[in-house]
N, C-alpha and C. Protein backbone atom coordinates (compact mmCIF):
# COMPACT_ATOMS: atom_id res chain seq x y z
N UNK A 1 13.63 -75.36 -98.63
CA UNK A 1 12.60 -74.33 -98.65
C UNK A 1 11.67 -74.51 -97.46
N UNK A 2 10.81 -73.43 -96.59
CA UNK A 2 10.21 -72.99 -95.52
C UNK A 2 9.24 -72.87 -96.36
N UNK A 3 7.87 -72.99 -95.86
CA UNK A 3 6.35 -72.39 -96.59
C UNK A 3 5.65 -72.38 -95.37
N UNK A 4 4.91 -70.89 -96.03
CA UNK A 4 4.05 -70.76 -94.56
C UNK A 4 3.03 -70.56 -95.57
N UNK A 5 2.20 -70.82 -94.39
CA UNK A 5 0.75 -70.43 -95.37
C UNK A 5 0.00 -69.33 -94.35
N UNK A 6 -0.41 -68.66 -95.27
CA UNK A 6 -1.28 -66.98 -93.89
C UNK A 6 -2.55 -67.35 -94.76
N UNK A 7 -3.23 -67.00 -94.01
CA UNK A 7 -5.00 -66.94 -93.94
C UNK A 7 -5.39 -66.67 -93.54
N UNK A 8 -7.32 -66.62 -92.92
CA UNK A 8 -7.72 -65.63 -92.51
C UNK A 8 -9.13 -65.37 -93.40
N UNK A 9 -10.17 -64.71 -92.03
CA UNK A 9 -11.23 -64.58 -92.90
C UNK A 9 -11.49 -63.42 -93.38
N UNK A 10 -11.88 -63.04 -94.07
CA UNK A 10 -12.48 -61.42 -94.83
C UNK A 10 -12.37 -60.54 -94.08
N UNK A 11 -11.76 -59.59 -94.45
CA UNK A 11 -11.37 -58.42 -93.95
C UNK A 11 -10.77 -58.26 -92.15
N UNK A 12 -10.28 -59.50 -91.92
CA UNK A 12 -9.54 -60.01 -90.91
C UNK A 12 -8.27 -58.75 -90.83
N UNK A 13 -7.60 -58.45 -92.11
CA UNK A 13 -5.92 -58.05 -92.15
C UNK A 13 -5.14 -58.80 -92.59
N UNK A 14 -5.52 -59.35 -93.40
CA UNK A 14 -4.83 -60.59 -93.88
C UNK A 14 -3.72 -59.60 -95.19
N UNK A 15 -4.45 -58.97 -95.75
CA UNK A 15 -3.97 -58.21 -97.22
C UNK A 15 -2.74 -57.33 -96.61
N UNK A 16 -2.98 -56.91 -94.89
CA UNK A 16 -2.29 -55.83 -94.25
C UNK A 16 -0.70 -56.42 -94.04
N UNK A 17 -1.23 -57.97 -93.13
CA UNK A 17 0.42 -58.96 -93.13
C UNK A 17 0.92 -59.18 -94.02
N UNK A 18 0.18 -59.26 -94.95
CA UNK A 18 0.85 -59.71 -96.51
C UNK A 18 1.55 -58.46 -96.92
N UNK A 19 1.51 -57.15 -96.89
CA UNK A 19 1.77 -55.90 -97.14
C UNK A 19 3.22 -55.84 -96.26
N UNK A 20 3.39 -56.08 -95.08
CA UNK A 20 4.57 -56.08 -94.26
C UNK A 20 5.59 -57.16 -94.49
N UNK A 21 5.04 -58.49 -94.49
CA UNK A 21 5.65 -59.19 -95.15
C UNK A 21 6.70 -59.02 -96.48
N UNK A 22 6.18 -58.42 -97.22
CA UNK A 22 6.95 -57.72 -98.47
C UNK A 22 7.72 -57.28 -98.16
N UNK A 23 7.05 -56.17 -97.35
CA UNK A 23 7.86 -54.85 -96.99
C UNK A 23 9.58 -55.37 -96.30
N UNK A 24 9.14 -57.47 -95.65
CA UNK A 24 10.53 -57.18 -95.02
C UNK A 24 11.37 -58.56 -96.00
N UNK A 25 11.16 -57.70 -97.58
CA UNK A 25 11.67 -58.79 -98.26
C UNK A 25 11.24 -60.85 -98.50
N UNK A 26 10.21 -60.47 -97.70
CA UNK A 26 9.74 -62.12 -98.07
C UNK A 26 9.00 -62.09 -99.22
N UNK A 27 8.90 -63.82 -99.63
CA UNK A 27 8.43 -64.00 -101.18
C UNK A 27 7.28 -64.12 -100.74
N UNK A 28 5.95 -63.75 -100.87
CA UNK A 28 4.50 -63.36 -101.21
C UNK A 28 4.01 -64.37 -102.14
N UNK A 29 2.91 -64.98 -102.29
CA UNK A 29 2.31 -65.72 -103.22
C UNK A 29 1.06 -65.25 -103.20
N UNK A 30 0.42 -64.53 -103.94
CA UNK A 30 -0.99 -63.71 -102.69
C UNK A 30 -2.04 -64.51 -104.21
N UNK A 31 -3.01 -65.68 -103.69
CA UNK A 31 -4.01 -66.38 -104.02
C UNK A 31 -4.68 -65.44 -104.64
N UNK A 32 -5.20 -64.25 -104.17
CA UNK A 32 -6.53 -63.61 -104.58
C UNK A 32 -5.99 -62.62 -106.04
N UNK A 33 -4.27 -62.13 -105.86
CA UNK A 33 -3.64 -61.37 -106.41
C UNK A 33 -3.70 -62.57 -108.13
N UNK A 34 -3.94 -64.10 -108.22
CA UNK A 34 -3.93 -64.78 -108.82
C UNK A 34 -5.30 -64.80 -109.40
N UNK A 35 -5.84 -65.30 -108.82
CA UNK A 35 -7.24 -65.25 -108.87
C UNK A 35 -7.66 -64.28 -109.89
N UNK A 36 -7.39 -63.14 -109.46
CA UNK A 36 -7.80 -61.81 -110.42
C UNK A 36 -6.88 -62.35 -111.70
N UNK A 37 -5.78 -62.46 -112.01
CA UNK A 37 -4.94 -63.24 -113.21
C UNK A 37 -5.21 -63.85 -113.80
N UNK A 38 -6.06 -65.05 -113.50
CA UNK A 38 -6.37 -66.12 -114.27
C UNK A 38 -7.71 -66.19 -115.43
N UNK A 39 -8.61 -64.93 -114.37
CA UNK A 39 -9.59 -64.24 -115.11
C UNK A 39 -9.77 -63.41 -116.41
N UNK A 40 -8.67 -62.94 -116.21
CA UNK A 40 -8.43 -61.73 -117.40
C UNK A 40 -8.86 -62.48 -118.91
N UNK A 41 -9.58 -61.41 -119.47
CA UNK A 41 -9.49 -61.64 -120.64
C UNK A 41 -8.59 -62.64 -121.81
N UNK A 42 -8.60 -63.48 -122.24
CA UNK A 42 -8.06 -64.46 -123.59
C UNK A 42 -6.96 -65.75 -122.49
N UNK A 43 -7.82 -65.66 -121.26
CA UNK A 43 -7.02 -66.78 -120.50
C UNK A 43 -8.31 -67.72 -120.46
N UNK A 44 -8.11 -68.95 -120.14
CA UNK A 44 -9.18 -70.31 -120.32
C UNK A 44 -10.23 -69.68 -119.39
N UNK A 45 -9.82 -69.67 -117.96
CA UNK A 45 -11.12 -68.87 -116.90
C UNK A 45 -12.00 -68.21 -117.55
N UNK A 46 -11.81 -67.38 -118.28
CA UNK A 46 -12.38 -66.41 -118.68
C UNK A 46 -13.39 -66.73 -119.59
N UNK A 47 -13.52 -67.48 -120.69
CA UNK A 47 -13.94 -68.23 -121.42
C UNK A 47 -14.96 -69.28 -120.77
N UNK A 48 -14.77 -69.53 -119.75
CA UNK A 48 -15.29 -70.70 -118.62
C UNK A 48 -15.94 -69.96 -117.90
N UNK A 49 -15.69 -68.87 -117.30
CA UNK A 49 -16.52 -68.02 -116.75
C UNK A 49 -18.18 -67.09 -117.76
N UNK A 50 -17.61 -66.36 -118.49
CA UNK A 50 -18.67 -66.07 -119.79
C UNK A 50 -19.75 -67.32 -119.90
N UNK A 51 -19.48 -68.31 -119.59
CA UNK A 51 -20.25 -69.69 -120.67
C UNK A 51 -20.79 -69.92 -119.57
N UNK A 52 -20.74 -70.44 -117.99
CA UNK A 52 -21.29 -70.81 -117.38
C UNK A 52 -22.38 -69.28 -116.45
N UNK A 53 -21.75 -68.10 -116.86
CA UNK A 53 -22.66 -66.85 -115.82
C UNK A 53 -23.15 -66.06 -116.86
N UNK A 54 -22.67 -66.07 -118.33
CA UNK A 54 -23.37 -65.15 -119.12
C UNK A 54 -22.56 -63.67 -119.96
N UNK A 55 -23.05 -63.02 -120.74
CA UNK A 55 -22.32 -61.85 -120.99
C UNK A 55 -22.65 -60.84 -120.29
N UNK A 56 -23.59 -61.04 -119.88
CA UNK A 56 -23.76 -59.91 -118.83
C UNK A 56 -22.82 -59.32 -117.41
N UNK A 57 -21.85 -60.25 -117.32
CA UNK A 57 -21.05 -60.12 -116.14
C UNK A 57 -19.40 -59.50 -116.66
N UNK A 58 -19.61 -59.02 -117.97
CA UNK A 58 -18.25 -59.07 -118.80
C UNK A 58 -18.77 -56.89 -118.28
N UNK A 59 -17.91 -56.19 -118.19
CA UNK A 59 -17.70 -55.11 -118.19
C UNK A 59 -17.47 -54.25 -119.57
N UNK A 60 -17.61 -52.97 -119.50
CA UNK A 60 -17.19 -51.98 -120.44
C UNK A 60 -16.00 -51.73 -120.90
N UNK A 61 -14.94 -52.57 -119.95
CA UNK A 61 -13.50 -52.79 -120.70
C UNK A 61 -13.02 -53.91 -121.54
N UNK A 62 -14.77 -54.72 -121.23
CA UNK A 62 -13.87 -56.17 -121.64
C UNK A 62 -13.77 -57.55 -120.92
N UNK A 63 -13.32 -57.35 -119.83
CA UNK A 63 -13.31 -57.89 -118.50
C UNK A 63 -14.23 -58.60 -117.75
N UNK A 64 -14.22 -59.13 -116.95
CA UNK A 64 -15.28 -59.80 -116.24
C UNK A 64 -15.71 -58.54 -115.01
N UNK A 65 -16.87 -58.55 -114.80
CA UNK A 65 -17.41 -57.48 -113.60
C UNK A 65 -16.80 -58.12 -112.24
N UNK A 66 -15.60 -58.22 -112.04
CA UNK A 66 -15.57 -59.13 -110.46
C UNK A 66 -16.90 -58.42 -109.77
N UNK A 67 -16.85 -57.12 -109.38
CA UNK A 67 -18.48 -56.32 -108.60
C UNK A 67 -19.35 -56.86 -108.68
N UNK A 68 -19.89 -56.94 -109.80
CA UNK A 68 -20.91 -57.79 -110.25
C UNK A 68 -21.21 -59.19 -110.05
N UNK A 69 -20.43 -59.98 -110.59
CA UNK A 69 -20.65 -61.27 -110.58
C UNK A 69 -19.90 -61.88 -108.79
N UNK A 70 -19.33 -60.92 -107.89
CA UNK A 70 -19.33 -60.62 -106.72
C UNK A 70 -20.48 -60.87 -105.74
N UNK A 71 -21.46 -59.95 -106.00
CA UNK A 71 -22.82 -59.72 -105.98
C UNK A 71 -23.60 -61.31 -105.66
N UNK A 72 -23.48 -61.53 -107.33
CA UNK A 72 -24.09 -62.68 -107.40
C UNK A 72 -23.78 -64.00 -106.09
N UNK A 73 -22.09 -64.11 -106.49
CA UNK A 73 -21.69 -65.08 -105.86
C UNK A 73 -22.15 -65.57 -104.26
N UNK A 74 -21.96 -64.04 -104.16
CA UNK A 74 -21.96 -64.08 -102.19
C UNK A 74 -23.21 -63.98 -101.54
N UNK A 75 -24.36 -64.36 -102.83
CA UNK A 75 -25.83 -64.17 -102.28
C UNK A 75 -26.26 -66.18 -102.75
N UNK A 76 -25.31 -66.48 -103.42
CA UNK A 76 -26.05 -68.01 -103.97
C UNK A 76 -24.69 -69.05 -103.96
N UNK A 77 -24.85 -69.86 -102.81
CA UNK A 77 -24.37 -70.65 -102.48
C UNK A 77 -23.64 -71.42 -103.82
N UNK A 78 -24.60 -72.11 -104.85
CA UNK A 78 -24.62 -72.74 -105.82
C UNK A 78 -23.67 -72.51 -106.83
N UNK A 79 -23.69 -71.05 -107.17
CA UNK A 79 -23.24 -70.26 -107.96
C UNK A 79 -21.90 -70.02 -107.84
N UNK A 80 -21.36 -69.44 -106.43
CA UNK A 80 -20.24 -69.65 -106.03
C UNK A 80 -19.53 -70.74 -106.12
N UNK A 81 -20.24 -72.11 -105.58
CA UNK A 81 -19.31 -73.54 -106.28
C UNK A 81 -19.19 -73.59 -107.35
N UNK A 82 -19.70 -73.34 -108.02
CA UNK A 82 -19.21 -73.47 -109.87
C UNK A 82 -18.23 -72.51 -110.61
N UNK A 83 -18.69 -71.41 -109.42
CA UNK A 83 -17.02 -70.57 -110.05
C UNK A 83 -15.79 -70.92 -109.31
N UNK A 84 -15.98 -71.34 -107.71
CA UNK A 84 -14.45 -72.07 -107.66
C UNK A 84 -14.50 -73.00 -108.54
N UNK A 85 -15.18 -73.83 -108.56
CA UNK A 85 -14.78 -74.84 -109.82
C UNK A 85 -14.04 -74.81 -110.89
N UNK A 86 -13.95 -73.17 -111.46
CA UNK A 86 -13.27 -72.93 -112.81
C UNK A 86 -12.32 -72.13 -112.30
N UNK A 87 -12.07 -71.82 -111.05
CA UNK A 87 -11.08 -70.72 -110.44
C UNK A 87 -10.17 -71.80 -109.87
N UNK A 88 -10.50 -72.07 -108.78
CA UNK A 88 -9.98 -72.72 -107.64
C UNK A 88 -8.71 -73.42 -108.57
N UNK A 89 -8.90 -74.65 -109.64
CA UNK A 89 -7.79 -75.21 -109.85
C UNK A 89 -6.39 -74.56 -110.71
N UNK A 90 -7.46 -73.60 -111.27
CA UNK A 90 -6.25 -72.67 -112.25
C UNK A 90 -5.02 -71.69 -111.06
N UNK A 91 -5.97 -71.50 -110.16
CA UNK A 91 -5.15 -70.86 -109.20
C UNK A 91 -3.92 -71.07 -108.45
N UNK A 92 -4.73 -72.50 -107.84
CA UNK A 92 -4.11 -74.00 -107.14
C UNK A 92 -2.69 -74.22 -108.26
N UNK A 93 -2.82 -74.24 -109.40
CA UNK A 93 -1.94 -74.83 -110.01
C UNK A 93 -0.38 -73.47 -110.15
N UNK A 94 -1.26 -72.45 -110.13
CA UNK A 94 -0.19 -71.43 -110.55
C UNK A 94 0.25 -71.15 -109.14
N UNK A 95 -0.21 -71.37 -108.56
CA UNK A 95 0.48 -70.71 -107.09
C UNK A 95 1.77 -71.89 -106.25
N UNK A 96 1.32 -72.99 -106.93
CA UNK A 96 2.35 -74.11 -106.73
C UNK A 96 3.40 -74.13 -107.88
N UNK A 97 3.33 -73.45 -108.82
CA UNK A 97 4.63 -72.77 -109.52
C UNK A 97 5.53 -72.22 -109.51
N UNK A 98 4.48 -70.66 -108.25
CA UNK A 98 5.75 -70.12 -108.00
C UNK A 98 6.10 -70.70 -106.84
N UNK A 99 5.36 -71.48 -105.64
CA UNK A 99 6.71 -71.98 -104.56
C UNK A 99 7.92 -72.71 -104.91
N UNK A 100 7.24 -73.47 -106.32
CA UNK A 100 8.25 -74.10 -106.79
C UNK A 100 9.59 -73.12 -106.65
N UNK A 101 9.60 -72.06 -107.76
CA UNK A 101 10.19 -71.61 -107.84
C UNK A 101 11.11 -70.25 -106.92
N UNK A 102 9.96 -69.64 -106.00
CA UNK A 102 11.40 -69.42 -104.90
C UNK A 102 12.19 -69.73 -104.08
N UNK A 103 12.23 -68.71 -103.35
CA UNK A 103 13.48 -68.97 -102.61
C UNK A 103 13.61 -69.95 -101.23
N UNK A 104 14.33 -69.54 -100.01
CA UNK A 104 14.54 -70.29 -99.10
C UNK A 104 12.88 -69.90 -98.54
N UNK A 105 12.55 -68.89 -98.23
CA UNK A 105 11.31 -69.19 -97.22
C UNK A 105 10.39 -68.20 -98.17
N UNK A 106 8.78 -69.26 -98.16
CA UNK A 106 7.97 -68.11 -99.13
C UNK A 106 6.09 -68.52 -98.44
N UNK A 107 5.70 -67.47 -98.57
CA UNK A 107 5.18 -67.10 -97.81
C UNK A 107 3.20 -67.60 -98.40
N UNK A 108 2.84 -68.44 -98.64
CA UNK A 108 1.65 -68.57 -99.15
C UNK A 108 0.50 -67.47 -98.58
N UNK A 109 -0.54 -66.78 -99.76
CA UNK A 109 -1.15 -65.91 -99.27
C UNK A 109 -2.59 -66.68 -99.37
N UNK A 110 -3.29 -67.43 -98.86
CA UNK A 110 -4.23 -68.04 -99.40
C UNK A 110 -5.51 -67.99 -98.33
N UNK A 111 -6.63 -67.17 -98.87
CA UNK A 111 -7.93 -67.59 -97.91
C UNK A 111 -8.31 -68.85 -97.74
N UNK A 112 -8.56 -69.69 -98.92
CA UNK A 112 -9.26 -70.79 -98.57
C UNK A 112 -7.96 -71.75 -98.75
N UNK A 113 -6.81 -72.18 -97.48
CA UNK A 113 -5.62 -72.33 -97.62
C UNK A 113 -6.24 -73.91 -97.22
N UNK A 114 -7.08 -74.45 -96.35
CA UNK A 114 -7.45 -75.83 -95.94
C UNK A 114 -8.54 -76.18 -96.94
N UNK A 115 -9.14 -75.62 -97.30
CA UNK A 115 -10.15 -75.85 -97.97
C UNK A 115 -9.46 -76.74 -99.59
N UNK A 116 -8.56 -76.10 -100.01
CA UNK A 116 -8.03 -76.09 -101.15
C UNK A 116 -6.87 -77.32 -101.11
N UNK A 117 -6.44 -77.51 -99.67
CA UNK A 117 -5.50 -78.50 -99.99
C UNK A 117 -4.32 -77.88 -99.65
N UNK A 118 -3.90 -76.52 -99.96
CA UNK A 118 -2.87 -76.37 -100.23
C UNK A 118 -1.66 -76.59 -98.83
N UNK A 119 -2.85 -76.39 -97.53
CA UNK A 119 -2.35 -76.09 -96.44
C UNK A 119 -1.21 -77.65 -96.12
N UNK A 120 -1.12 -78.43 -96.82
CA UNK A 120 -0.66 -79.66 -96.98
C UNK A 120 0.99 -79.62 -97.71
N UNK A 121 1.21 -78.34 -98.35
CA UNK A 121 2.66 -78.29 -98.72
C UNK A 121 2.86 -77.43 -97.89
N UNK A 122 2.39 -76.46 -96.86
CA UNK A 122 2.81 -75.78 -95.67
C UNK A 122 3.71 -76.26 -94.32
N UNK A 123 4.78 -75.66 -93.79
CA UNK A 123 5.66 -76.09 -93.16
C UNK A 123 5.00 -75.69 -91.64
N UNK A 124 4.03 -74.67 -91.56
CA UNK A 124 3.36 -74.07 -90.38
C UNK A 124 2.45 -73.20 -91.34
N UNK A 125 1.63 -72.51 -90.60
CA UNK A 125 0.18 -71.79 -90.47
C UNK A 125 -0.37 -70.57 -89.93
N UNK A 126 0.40 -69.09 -90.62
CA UNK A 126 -0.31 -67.93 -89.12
C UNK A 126 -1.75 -68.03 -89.87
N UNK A 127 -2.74 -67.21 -89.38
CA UNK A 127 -4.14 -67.32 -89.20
C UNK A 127 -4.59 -65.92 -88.71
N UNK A 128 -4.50 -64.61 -89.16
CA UNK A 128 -5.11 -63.28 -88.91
C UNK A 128 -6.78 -63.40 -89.00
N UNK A 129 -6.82 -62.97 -87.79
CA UNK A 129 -8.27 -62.43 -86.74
C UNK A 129 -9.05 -61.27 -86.78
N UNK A 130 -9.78 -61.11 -86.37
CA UNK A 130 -10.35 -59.44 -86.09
C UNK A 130 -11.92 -60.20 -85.51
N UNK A 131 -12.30 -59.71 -84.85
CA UNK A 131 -13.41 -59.47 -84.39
C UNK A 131 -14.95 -59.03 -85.59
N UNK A 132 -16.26 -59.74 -85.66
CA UNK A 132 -16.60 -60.20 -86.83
C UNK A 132 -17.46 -58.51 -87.08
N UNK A 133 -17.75 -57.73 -86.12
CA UNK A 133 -18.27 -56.63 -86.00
C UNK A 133 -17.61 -55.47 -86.58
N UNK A 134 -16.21 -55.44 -86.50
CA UNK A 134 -14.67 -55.09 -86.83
C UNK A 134 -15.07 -55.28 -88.44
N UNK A 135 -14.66 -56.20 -88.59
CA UNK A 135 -14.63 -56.79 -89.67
C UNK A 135 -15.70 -56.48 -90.99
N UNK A 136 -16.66 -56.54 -90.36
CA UNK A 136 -18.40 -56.08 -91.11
C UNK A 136 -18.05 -54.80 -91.42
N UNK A 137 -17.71 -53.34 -90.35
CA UNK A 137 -17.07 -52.10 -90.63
C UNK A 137 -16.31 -52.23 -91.29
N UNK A 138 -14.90 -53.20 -91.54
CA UNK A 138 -14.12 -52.89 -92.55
C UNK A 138 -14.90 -52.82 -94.19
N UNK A 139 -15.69 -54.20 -94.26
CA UNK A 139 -15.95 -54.22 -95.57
C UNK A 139 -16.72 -53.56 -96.55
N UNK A 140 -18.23 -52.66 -95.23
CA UNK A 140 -18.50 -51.55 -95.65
C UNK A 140 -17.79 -50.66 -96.05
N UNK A 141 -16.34 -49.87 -95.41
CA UNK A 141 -15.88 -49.35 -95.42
C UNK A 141 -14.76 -49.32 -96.90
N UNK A 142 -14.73 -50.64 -96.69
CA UNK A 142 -13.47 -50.37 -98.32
C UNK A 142 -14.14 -50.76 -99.40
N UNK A 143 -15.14 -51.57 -99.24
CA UNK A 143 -15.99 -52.23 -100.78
C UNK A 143 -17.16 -51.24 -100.76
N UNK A 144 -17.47 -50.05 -100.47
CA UNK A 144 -18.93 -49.46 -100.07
C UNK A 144 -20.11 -50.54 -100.20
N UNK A 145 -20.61 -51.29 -99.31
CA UNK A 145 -21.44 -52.13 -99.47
C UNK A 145 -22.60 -51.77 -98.07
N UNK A 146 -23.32 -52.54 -98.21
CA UNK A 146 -24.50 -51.89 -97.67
C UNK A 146 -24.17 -52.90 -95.92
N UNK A 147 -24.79 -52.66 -94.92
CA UNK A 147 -24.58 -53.46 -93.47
C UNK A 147 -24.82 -55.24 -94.04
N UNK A 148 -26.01 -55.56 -94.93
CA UNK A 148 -26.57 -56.45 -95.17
C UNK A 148 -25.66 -57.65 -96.10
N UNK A 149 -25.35 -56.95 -97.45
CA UNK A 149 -24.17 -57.26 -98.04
C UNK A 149 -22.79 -57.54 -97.18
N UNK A 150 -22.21 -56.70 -96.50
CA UNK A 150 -20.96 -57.13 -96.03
C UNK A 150 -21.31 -58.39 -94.48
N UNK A 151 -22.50 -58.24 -94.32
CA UNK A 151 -22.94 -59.34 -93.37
C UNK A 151 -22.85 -60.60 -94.04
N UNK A 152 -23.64 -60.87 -95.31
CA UNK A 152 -23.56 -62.03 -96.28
C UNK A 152 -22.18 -62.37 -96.68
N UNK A 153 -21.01 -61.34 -96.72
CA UNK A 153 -19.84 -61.90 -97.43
C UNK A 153 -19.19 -62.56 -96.18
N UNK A 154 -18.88 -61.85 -94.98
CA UNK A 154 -18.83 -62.82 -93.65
C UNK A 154 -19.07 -63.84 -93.53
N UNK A 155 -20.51 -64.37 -93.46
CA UNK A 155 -21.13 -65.46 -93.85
C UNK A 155 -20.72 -66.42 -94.56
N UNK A 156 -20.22 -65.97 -96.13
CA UNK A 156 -20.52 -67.17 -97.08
C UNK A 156 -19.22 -68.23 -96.95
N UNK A 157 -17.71 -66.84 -95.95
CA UNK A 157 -16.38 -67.29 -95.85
C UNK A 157 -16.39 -68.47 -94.38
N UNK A 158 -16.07 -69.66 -94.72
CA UNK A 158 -15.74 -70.04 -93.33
C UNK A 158 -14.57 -70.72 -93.62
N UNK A 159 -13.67 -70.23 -92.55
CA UNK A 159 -12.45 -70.63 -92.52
C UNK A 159 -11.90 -71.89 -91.66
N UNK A 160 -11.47 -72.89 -92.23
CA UNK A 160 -11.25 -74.18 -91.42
C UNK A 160 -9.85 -74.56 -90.87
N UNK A 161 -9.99 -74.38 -89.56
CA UNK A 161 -8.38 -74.62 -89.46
C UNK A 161 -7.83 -76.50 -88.72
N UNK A 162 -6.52 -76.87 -89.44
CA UNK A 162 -5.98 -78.20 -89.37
C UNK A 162 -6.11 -78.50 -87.74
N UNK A 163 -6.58 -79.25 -86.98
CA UNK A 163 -6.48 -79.96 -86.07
C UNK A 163 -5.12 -80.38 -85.60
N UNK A 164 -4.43 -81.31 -86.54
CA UNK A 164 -3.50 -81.99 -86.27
C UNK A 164 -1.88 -81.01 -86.19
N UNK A 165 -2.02 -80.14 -86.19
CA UNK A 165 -0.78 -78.90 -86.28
C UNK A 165 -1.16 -77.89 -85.70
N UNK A 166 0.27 -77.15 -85.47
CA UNK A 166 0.35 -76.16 -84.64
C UNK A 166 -0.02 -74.93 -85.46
N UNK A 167 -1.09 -73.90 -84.87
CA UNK A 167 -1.58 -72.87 -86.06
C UNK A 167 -1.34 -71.62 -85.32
N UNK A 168 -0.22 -70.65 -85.70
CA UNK A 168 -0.12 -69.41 -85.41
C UNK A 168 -1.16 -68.51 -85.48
N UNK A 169 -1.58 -67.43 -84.49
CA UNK A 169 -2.59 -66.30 -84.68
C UNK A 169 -2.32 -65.48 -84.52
N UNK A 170 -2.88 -64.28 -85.62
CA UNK A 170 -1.94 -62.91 -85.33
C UNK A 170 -3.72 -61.90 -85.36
N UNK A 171 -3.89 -61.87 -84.17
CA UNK A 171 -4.73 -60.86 -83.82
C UNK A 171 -5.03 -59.67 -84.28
N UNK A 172 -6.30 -59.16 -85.11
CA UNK A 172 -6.05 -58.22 -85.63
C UNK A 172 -7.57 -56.93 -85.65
N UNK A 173 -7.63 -56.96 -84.23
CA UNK A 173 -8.79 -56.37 -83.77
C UNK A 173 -8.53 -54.54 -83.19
N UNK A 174 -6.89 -54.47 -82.94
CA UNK A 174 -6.14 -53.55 -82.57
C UNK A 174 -5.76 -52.60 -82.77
N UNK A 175 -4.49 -52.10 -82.57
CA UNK A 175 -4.02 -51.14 -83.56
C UNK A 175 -2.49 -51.51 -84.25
N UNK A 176 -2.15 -51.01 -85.45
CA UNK A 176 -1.03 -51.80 -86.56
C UNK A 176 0.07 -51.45 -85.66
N UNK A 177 0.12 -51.30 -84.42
CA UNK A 177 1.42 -51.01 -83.63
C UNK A 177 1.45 -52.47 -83.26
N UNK A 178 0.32 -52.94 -82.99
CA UNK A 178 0.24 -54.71 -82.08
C UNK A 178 0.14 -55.38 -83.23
N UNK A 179 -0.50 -55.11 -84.68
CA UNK A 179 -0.42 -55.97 -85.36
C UNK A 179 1.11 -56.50 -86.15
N UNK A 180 1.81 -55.36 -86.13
CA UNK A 180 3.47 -55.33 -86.45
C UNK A 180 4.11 -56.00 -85.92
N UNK A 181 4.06 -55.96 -84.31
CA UNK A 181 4.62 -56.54 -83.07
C UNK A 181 4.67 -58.32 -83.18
N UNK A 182 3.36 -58.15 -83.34
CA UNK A 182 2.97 -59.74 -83.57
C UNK A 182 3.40 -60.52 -84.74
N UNK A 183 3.51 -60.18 -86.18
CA UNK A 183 4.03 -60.41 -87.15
C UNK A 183 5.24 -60.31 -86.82
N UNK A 184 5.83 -59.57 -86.84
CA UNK A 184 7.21 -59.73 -86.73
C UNK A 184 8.04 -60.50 -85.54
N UNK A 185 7.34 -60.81 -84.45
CA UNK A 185 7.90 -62.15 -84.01
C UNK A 185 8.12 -63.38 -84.50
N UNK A 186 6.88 -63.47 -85.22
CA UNK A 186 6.64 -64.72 -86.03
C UNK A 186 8.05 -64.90 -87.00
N UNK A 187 8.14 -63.37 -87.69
CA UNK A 187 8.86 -63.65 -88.67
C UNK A 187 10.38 -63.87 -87.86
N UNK A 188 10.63 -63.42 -87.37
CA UNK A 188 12.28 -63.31 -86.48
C UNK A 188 12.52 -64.68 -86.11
N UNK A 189 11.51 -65.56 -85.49
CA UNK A 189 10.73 -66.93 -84.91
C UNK A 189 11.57 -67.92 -85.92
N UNK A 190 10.71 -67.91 -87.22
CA UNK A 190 11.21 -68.37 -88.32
C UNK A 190 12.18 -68.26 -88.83
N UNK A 191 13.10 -67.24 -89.15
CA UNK A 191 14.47 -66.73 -89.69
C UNK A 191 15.52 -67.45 -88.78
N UNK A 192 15.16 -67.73 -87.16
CA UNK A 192 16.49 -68.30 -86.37
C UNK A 192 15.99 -69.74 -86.61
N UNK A 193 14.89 -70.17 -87.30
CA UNK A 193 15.14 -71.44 -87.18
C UNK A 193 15.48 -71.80 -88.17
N UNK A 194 14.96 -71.17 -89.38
CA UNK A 194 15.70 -71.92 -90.69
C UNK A 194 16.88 -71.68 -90.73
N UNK A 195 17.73 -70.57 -90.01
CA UNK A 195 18.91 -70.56 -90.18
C UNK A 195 19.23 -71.52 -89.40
N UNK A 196 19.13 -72.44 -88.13
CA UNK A 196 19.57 -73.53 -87.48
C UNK A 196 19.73 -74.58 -88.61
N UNK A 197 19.07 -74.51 -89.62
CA UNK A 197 18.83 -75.81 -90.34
C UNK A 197 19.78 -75.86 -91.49
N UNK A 198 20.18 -74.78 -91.75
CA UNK A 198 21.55 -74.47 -93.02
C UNK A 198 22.64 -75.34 -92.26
């Protein structure tokens, strides 16, 4: 088995490679796509979450307010460590399940990919970019959030990359004609080498 790990800071394009990726049949592990999973209602998180932030963060369906308790997170340092605390390992654990379980090459989707450790069962590293101004427009743009808010969520993400290894970058300040271009070298890159290794 091949593992890559993709990362990337907020609203970089990270969700976009991960989207093409699929698209060309690779196995996906997407962290955040977990994340939201582990939360749901009558799972342990959830229970752990309620007790340490309150009922007030639980929604009209039931659910936890991600919006809400969103809010909170990305304005208080503090607050945010205590919910990775009850996130981070449930995540960590399920997402090393499924590499277990696929195939020849699979594709880790993980923001906080060094932070977490995980970048340590990774075989290599791409790393999607954008420009932080770029970026601020995106998050207004898809989360409706105010200039100030999507400035703070920028902020609270810092992304750490390994020293000791070689870390792919897939630029993503452009247009999805260059961002395609670039991904898909990577991926072609990879495919002739693991096939050298059969």
């Amino acid at each position: 088995m091949y593992v890559i790990g993709l990362t990337g800071m907020i609203a970089s394009g990270k969700s976009t490679v991960s989207a093409y990726l699929r698209g060309r049949g690779m196995t996906v592990i997407d962290a955040d796509r977990i994340s939201h999973e582990v939360i749901l209602r009558g799972n342990p998180a959830y229970e752990d979450i309620v007790a340490a932030f309150g009922e007030q963060y639980i929604g009209q369906d039931g659910e936890i307010d991600r919006r809400k308790l969103g809010e909170l997170i990305f304005s208080d340092a503090e607050k945010r460590d205590r919910l990775n605390a009850i996130v981070h390992p449930r995540v960590i654990a399920e997402i090393k399940r499924r590499v277990a379980e696929a195939g020849d090459v699979a594709v880790m989707d993980v923001p906080l990919l060094i932070q977490t450790g995980l970048d340590r069962m990774c075989d290599e590293i791409w790393y999607v970019t954008a420009e932080e101004g770029l970026r601020i427009r995106r998050i207004i743009e898809r989360d409706r959030l105010s200039k100030a808010q999507a400035k703070a969520r920028v902020a609270s993400q810092q992304v750490v990359l390994p020293q000791d290894r070689l870390v792919y970058q897939i630029e993503n300040s452009g247009d999805l004609t260059r961002l395609w271009a670039q991904t898909e070298a990577l991926i072609q890159r990879v495919e002739k080498m693991y096939e050298k290794k059969q």
